[in-house]
N, C-alpha and C. Protein backbone atom coordinates (compact mmCIF):
# COMPACT_ATOMS: atom_id res chain seq x y z
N UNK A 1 88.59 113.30 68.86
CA UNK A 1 89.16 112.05 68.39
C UNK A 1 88.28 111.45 67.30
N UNK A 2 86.89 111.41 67.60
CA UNK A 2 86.23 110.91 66.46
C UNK A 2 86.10 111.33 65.25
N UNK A 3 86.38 112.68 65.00
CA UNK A 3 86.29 113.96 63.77
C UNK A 3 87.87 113.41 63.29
N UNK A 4 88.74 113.14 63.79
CA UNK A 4 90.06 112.93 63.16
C UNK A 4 89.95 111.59 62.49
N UNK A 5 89.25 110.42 63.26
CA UNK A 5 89.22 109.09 62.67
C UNK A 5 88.26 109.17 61.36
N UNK A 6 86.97 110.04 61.59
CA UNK A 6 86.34 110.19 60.39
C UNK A 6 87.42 111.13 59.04
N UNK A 7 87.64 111.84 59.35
CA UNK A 7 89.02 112.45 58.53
C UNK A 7 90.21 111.41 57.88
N UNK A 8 90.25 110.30 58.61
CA UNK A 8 91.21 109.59 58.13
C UNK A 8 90.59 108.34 57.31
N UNK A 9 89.59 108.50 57.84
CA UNK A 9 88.65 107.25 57.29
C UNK A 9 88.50 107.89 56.02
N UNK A 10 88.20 109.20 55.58
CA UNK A 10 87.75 109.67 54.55
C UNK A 10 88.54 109.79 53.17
N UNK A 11 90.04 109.88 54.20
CA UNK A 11 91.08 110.55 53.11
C UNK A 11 91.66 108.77 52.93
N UNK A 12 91.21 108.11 53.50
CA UNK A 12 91.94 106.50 53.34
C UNK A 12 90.53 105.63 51.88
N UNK A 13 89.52 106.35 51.57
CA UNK A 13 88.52 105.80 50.75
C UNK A 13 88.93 106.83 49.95
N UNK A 14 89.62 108.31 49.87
CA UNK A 14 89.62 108.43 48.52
C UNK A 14 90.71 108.38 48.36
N UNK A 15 91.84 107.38 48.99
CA UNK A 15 93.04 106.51 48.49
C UNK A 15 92.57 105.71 47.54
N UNK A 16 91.60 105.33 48.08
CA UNK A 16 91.39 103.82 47.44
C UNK A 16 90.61 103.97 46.40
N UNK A 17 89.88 104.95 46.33
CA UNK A 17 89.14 105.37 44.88
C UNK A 17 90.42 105.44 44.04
N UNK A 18 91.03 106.29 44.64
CA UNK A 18 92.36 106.68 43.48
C UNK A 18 92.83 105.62 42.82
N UNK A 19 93.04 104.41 43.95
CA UNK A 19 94.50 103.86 43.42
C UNK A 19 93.13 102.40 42.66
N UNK A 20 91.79 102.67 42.91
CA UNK A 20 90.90 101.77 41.73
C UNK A 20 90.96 101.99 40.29
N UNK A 21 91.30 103.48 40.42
CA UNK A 21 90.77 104.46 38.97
C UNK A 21 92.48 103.83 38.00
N UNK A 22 93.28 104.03 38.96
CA UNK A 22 94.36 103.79 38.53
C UNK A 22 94.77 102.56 37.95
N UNK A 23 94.39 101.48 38.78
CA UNK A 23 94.64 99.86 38.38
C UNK A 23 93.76 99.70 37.10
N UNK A 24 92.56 100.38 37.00
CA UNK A 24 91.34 100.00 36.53
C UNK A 24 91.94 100.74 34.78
N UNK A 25 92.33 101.44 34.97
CA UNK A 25 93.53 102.07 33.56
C UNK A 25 94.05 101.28 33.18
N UNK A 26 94.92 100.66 34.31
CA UNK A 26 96.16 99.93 33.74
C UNK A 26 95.61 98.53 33.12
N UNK A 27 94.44 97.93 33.51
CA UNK A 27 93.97 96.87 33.16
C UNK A 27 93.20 97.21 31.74
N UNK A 28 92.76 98.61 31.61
CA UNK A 28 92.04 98.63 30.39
C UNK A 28 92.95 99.00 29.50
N UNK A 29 93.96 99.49 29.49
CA UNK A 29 95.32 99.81 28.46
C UNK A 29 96.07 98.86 28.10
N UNK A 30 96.18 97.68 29.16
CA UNK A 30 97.59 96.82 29.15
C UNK A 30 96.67 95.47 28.32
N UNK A 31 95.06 95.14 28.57
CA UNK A 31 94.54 94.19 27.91
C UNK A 31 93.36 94.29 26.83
N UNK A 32 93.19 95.88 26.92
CA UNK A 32 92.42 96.05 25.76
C UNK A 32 93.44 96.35 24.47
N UNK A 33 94.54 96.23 24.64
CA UNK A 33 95.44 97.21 23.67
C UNK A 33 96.02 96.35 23.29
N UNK A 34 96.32 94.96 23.87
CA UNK A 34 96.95 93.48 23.87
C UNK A 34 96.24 92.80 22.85
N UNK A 35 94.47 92.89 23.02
CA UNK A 35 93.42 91.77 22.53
C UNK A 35 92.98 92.42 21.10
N UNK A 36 93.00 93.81 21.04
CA UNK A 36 93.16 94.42 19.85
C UNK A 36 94.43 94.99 18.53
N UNK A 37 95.56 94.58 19.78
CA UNK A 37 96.57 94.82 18.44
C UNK A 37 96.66 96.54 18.58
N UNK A 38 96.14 97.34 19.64
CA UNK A 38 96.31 98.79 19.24
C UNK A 38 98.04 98.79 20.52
N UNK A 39 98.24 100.22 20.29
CA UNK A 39 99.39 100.76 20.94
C UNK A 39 98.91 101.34 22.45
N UNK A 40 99.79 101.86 23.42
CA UNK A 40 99.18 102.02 24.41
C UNK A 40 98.70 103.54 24.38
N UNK A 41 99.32 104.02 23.21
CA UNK A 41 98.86 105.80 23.10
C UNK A 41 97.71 106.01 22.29
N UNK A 42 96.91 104.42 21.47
CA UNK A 42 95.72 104.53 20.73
C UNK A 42 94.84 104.70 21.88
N UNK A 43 95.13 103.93 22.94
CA UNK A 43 94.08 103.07 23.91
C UNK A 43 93.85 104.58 24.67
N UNK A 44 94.53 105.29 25.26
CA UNK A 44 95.05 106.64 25.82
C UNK A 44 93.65 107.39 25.29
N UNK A 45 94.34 107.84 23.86
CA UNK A 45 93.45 108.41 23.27
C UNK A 45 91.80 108.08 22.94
N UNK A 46 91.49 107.14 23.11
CA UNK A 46 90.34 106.31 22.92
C UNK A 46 89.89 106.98 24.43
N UNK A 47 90.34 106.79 25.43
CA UNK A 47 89.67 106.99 26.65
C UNK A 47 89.78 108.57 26.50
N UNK A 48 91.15 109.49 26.22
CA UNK A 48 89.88 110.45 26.23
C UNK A 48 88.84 110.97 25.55
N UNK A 49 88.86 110.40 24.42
CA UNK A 49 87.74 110.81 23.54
C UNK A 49 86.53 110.35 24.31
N UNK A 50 86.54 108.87 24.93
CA UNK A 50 84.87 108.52 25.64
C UNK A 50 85.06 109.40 27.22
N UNK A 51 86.06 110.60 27.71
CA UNK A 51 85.90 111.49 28.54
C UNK A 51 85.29 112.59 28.10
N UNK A 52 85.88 112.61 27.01
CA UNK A 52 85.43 113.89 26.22
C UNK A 52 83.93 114.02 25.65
N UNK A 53 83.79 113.18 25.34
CA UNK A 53 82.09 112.91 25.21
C UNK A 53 81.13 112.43 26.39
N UNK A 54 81.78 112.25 27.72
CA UNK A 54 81.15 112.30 28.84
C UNK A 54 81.28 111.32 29.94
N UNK A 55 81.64 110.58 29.30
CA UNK A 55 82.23 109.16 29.82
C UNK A 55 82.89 109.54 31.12
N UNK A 56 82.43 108.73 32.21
CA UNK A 56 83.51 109.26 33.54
C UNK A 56 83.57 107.86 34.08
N UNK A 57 85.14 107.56 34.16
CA UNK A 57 85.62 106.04 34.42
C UNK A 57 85.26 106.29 35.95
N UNK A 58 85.85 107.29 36.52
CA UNK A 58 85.65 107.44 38.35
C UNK A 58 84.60 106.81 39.14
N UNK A 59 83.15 107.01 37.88
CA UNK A 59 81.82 106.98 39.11
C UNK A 59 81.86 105.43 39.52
N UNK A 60 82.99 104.57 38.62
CA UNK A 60 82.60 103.22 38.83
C UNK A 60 81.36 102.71 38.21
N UNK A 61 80.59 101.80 38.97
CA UNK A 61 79.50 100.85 38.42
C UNK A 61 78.05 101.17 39.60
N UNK A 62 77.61 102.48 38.97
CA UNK A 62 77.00 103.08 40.00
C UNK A 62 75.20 102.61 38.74
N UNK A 63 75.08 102.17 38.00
CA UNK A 63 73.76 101.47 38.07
C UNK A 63 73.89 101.89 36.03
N UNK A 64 75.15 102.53 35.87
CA UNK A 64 74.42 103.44 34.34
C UNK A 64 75.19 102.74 33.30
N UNK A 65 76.57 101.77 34.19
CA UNK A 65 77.25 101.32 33.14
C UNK A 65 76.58 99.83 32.36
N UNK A 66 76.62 99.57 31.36
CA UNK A 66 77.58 99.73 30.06
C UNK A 66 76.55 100.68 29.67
N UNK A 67 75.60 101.67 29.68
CA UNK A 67 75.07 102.72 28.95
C UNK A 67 75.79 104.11 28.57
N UNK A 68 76.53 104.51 30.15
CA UNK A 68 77.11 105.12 29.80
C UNK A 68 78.38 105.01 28.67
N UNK A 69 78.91 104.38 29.04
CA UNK A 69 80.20 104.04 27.97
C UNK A 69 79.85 103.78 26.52
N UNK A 70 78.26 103.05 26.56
CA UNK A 70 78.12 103.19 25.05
C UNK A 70 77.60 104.14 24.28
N UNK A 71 76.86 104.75 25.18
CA UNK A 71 76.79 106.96 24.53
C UNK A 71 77.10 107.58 24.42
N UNK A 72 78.72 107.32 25.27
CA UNK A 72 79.83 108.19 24.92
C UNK A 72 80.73 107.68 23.85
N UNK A 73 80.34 106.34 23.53
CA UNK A 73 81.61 105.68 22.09
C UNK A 73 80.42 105.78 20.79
N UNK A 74 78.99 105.85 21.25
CA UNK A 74 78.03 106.77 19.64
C UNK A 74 78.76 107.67 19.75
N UNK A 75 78.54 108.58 20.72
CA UNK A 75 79.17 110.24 20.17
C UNK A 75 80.48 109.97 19.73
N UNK A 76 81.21 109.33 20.22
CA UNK A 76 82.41 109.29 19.43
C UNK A 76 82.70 108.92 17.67
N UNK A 77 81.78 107.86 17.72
CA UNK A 77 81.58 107.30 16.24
C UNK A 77 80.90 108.55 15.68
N UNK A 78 79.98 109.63 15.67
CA UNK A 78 79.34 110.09 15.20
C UNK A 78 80.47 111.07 14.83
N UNK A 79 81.28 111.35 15.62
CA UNK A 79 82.16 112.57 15.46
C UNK A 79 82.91 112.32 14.58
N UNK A 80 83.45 110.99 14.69
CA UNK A 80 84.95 110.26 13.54
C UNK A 80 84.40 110.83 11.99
N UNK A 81 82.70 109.79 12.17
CA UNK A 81 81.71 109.63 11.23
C UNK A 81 82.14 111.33 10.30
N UNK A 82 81.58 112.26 10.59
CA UNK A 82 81.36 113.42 10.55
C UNK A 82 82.54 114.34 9.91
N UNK A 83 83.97 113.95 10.65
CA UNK A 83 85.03 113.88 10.09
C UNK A 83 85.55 113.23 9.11
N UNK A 84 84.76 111.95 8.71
CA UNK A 84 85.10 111.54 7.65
C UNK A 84 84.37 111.94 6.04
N UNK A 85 83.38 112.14 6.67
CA UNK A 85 82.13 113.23 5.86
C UNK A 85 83.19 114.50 5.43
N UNK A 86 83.47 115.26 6.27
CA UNK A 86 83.99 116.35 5.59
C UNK A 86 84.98 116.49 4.60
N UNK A 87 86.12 115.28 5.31
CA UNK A 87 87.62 115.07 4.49
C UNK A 87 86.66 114.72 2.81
N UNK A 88 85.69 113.92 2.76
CA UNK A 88 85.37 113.50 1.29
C UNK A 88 84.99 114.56 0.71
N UNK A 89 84.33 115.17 1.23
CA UNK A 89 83.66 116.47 0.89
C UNK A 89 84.37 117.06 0.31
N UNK A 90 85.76 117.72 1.46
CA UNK A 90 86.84 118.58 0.73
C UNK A 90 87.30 118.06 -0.17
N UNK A 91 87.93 116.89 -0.65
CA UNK A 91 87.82 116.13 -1.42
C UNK A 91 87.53 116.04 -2.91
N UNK A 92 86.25 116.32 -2.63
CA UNK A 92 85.37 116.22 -4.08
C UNK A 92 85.11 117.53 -4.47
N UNK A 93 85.24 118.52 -3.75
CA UNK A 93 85.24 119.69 -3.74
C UNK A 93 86.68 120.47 -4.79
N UNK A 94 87.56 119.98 -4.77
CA UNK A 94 89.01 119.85 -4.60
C UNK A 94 89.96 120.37 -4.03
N UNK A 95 89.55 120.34 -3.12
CA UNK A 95 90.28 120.67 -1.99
C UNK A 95 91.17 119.99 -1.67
N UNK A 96 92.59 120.15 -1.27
CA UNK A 96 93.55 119.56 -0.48
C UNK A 96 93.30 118.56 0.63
N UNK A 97 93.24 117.50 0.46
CA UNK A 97 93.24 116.06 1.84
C UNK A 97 94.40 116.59 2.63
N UNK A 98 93.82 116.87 3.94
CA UNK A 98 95.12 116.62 5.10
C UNK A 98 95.78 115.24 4.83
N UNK A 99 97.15 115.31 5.28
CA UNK A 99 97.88 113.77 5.45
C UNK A 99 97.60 113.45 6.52
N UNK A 100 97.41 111.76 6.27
CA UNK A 100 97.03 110.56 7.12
C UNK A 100 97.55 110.74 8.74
């Protein structure tokens, strides 16, 4: 009996992780995307780029945030950065500009 309540206890906290990760989206899409004027598929993309650079919304506020989030939006800037470096490059080079 006690192995089943711990089992349920377990699978009932990573409900609730889930359905944090989830609200915790909807609050960063529905009012960061509001206060900036972006779309909800900029905001989308924005998060995975700070996944993609390492960013993990899941762990919560386990002692690293706002550091983490802001080393994963350098790497992000650095990357845009970098990309924007090249397009001039090709550019001046004369190379063909991709469209916007």
């Amino acid at each position: 009996m006690h192995t089943a309540q711990h089992s349920l206890d377990t699978q009932e906290s990573e409900m609730n992780k889930s359905i944090a990760i989830v609200i915790s989206m909807a609050v960063l899409t529905s009012s960061s995307a509001f206060a900036q004027g972006k779309t909800r598929a900029e905001v989308m993309n924005e998060l995975y780029e700070l996944e993609a650079a390492g960013y993990n919304p899941s762990q919560g506020d386990d002692g690293s945030y706002p550091a983490d989030i802001q080393a994963a939006q350098e790497k992000v800037n650095a990357k845009h950065q970098a990309e924007r470096n090249a397009m001039m490059n090709a550019g001046q080079n004369g190379q063909a500009k991709p469209a916007p």
